[in-house]
C-alpha atoms as a PDB file:
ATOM      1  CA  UNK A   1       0.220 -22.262 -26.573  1.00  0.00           C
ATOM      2  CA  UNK A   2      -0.535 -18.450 -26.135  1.00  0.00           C
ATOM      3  CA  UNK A   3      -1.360 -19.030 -22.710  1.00  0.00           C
ATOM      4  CA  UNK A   4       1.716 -20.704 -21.158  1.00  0.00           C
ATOM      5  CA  UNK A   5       4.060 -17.632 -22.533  1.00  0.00           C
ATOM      6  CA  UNK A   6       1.471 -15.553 -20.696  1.00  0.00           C
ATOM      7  CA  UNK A   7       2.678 -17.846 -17.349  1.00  0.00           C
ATOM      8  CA  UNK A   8       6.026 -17.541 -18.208  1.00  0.00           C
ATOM      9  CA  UNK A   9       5.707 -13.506 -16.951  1.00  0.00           C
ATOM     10  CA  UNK A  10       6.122 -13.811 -13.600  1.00  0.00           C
ATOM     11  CA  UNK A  11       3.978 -11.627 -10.965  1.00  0.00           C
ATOM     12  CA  UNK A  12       6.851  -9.561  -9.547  1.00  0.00           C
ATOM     13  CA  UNK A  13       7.650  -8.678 -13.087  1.00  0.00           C
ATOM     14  CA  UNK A  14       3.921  -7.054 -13.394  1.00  0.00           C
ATOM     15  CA  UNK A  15       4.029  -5.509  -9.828  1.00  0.00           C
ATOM     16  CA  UNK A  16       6.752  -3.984 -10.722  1.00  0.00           C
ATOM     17  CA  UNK A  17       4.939  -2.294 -13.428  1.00  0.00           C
ATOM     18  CA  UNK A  18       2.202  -0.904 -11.033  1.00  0.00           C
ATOM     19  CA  UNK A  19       2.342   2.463 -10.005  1.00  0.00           C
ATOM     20  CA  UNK A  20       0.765   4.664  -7.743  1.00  0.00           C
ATOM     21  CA  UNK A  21      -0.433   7.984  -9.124  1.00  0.00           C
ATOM     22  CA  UNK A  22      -2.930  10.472  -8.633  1.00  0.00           C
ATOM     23  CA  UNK A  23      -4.203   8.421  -6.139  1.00  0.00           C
ATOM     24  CA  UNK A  24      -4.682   5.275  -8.825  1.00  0.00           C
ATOM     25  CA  UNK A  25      -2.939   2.211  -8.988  1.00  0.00           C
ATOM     26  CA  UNK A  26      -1.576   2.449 -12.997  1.00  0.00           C
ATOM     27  CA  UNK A  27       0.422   1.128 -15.541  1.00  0.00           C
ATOM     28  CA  UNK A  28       2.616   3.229 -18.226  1.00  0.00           C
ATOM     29  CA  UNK A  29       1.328   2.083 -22.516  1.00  0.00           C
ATOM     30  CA  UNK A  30       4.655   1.087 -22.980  1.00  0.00           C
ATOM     31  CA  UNK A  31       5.074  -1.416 -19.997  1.00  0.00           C
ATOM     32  CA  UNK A  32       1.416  -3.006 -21.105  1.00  0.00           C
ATOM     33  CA  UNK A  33       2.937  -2.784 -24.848  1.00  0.00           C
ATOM     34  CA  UNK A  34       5.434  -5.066 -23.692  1.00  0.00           C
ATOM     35  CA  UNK A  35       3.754  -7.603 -21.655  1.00  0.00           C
ATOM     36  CA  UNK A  36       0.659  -7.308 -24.700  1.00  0.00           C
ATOM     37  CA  UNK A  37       3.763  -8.099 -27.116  1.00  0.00           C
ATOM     38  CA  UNK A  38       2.815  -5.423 -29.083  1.00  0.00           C
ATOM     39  CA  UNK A  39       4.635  -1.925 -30.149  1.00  0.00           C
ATOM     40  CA  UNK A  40       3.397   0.996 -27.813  1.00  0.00           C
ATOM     41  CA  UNK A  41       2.429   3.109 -31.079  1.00  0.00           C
ATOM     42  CA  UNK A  42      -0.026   0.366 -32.150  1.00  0.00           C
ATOM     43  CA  UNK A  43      -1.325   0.163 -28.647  1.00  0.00           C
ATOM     44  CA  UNK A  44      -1.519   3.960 -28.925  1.00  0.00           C
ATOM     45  CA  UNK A  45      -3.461   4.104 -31.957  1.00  0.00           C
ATOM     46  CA  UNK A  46      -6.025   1.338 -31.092  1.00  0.00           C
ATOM     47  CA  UNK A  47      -7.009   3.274 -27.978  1.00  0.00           C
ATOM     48  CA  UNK A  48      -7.322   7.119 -30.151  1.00  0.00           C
ATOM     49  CA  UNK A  49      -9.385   4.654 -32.324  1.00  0.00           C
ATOM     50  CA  UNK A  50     -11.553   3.690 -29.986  1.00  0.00           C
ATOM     51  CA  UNK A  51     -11.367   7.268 -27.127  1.00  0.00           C
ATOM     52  CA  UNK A  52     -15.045   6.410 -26.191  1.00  0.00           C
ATOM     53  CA  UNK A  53     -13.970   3.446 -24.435  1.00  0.00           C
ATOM     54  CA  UNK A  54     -11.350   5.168 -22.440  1.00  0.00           C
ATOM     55  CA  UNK A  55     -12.943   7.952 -20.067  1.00  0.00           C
ATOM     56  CA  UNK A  56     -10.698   9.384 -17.725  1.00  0.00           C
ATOM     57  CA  UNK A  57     -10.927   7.025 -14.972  1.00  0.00           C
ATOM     58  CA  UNK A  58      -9.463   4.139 -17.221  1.00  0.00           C
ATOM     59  CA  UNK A  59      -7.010   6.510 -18.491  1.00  0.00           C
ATOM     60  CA  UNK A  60      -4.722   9.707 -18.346  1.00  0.00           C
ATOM     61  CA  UNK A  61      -1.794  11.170 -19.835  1.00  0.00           C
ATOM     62  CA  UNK A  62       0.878  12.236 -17.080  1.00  0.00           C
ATOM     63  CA  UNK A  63       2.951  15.327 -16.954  1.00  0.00           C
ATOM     64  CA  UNK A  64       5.646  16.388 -17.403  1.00  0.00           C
ATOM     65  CA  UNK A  65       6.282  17.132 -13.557  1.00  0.00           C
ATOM     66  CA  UNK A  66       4.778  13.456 -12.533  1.00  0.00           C
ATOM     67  CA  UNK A  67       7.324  12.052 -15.007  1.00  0.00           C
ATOM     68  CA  UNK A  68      10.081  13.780 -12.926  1.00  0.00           C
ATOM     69  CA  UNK A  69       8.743  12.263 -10.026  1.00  0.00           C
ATOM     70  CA  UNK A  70       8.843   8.791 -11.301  1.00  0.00           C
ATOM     71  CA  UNK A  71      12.404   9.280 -12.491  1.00  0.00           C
ATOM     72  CA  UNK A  72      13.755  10.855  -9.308  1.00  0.00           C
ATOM     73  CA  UNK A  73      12.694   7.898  -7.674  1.00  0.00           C
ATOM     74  CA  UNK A  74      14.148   5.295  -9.932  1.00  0.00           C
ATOM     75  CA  UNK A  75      10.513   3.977 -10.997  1.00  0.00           C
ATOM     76  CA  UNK A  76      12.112   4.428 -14.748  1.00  0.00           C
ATOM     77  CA  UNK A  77      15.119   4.573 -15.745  1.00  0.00           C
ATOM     78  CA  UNK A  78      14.826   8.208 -17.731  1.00  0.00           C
ATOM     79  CA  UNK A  79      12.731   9.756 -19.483  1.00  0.00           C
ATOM     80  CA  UNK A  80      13.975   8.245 -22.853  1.00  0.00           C
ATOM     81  CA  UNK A  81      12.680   5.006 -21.343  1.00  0.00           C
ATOM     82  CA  UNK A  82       8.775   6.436 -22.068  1.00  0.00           C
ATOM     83  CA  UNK A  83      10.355   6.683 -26.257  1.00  0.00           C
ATOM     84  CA  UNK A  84       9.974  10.923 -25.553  1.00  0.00           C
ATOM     85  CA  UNK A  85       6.438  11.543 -25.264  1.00  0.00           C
ATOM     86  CA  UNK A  86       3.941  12.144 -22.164  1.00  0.00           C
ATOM     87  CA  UNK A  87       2.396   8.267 -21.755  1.00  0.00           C
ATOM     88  CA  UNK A  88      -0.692   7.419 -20.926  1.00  0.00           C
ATOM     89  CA  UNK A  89      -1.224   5.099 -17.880  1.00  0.00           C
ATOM     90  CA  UNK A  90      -3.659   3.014 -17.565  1.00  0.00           C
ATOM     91  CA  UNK A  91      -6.168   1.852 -14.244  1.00  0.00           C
ATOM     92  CA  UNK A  92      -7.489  -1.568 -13.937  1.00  0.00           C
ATOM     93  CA  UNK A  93     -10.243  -0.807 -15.321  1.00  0.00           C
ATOM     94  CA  UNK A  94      -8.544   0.492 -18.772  1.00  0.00           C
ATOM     95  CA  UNK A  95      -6.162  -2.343 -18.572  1.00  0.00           C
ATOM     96  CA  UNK A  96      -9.321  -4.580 -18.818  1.00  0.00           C
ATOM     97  CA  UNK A  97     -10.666  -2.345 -21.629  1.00  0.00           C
ATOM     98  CA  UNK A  98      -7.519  -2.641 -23.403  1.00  0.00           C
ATOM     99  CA  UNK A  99      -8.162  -6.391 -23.818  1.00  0.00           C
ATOM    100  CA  UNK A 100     -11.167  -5.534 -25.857  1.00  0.00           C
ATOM    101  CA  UNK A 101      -9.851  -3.048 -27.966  1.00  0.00           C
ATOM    102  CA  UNK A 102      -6.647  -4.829 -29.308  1.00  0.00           C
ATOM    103  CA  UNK A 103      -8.064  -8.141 -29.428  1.00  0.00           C
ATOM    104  CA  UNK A 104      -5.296 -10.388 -29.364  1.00  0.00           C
ATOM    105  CA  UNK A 105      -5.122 -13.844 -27.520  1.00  0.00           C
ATOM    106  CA  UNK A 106      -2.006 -12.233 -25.911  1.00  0.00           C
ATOM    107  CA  UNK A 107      -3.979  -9.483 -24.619  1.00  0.00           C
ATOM    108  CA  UNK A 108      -7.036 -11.083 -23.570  1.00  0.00           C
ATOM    109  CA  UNK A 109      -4.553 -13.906 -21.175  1.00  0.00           C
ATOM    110  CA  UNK A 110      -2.101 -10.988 -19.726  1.00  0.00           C
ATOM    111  CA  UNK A 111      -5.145  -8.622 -18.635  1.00  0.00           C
ATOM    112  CA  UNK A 112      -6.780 -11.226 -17.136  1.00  0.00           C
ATOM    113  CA  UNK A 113      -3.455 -12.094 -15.071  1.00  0.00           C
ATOM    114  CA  UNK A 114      -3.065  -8.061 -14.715  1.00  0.00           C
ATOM    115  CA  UNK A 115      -6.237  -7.683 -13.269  1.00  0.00           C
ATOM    116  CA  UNK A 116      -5.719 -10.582 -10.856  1.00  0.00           C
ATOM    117  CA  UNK A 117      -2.506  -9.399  -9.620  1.00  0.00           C
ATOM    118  CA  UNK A 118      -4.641  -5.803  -9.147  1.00  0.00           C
ATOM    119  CA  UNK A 119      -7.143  -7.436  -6.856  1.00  0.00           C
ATOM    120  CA  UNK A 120      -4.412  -9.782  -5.264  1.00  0.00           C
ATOM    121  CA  UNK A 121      -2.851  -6.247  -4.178  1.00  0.00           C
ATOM    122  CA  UNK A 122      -6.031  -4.928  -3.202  1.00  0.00           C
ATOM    123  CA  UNK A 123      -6.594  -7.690  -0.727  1.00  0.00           C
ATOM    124  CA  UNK A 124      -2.841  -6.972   0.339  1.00  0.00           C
ATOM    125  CA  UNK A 125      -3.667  -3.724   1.448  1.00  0.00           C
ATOM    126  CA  UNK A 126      -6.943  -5.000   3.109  1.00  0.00           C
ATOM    127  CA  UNK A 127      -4.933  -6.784   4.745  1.00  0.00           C
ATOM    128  CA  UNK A 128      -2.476  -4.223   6.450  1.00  0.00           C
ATOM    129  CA  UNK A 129      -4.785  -1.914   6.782  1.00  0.00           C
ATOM    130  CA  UNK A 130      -6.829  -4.318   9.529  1.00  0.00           C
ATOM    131  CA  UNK A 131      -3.454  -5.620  10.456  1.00  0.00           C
ATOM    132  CA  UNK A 132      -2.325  -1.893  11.280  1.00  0.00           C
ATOM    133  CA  UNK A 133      -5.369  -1.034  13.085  1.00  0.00           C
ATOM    134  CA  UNK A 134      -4.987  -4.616  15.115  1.00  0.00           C
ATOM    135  CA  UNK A 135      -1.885  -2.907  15.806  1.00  0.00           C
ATOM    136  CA  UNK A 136      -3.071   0.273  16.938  1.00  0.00           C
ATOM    137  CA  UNK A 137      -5.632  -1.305  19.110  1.00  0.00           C
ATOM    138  CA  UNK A 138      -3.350  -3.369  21.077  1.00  0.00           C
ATOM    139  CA  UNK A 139      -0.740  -0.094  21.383  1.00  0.00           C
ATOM    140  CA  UNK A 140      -3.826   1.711  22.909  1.00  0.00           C
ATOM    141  CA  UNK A 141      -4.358  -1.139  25.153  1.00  0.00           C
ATOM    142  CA  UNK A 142      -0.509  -1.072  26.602  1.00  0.00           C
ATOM    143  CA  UNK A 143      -0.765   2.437  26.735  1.00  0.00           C
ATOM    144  CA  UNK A 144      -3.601   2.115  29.538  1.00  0.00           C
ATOM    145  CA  UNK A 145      -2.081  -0.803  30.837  1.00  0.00           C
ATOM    146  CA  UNK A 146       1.383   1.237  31.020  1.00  0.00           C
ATOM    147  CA  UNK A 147      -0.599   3.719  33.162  1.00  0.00           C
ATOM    148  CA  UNK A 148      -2.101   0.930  35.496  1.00  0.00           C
ATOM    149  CA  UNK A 149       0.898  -0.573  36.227  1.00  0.00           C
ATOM    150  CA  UNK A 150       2.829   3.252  37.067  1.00  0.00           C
ATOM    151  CA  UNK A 151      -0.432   3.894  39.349  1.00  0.00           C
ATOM    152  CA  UNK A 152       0.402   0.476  41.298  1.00  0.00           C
ATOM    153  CA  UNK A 153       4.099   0.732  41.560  1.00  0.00           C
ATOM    154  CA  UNK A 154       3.877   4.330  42.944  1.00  0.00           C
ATOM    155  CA  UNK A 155       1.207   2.793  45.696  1.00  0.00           C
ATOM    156  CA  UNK A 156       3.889   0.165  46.216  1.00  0.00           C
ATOM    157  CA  UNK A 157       6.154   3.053  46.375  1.00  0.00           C
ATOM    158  CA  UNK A 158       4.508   4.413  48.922  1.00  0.00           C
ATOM    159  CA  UNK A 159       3.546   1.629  51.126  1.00  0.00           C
ATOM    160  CA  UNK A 160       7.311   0.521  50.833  1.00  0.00           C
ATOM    161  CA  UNK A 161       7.879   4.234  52.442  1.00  0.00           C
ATOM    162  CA  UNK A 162       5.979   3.733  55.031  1.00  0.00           C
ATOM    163  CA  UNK A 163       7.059   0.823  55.830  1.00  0.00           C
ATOM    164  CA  UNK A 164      10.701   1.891  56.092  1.00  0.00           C
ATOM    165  CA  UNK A 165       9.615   5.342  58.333  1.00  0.00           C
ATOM    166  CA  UNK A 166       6.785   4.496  60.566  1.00  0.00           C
ATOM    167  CA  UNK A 167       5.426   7.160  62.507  1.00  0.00           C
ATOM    168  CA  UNK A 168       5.963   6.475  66.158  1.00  0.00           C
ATOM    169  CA  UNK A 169       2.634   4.513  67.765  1.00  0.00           C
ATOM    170  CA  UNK A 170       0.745   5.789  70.788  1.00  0.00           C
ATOM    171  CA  UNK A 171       0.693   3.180  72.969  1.00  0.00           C
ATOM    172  CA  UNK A 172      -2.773   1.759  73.400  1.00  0.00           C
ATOM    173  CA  UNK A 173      -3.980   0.954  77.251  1.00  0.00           C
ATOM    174  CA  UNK A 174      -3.596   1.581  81.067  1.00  0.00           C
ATOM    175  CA  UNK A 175      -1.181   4.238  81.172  1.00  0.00           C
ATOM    176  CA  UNK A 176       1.264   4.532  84.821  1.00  0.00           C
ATOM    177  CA  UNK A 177       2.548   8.046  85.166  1.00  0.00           C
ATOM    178  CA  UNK A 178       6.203   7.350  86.640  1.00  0.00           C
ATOM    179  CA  UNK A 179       6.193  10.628  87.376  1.00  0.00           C
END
């Protein structure tokens, strides 16, 4: 029964919730509060209980200057939307660890989805990136090609030239002076 309200969140809702920051892909404790179903001060004090399990590469608390950031560019609303107090954010690693440390049903069935959708966007960006250097390849490719095909049209150029102004022939033979 747990499981099918877990289904009912769809994907674009939880990308949504994905953000990129210092150079992670993370999500804000109150975001993963709501999809866990639980209050962000519970899911607060579960993780102080349990700081061990939560070195810095599962987890950070932003600043105040990369909460400006995330407001000036409409990723929250305001800063009253974080309840006034610098979150903590979460990579998929720590989103996994989460799981463990609140041990709820809930939890457990949204991280696993979480961390799906993380390596779902991982293989996204696989993606571009060999579709972008596919790209670059073939521009390199008309690039030399653009070159070819000026080099032949200014030989064209010229043969059409010298077509148009041929130099006067010396007549080839047994010469008559008529003089």
């Amino acid at each position: 029964m747990e499981n099918s309200n877990v289904n009912l969140q769809p994907d674009e809702v939880i990308i949504s919730k994905i953000f990129f920051i210092r150079g992670q892909k993370v999500m804000i404790d109150k975001d993963l509060a709501d999809l866990y179903n639980v209050k962000a001060i519970r899911l607060r004090e579960q993780v102080k209980r349990n700081q061990a399990k939560f070195p810095s590469h599962f987890m950070f608390q932003l600043t105040e200057e990369e909460i400006n950031i995330l407001v000036s560019q409409n990723a929250i609303p305001s800063k009253q939307h974080l309840g006034g107090y610098l979150p903590y954010v979460f990579t998929e690693h720590g989103v996994l660890q989460l799981s463990n440390v609140l041990k709820s049903e809930r939890a457990t069935q949204m991280s696993i989805r979480i961390i799906e959708i993380f390596v779902k966007m991982r293989e996204m960006l696989i993606d571009n990136l060999s579709l972008r250097i596919e790209i670059e390849e073939i521009k390199k490719k008309l690039h030399s090609q653009d070159k070819n095909i000026e080099l032949v049209f200014s030989y064209l150029d010229e043969l059409i030239e010298k077509q148009e102004n041929p130099k006067p022939r010396r007549k080839i033979g047994f010469n008559l002076n008529d003089d």
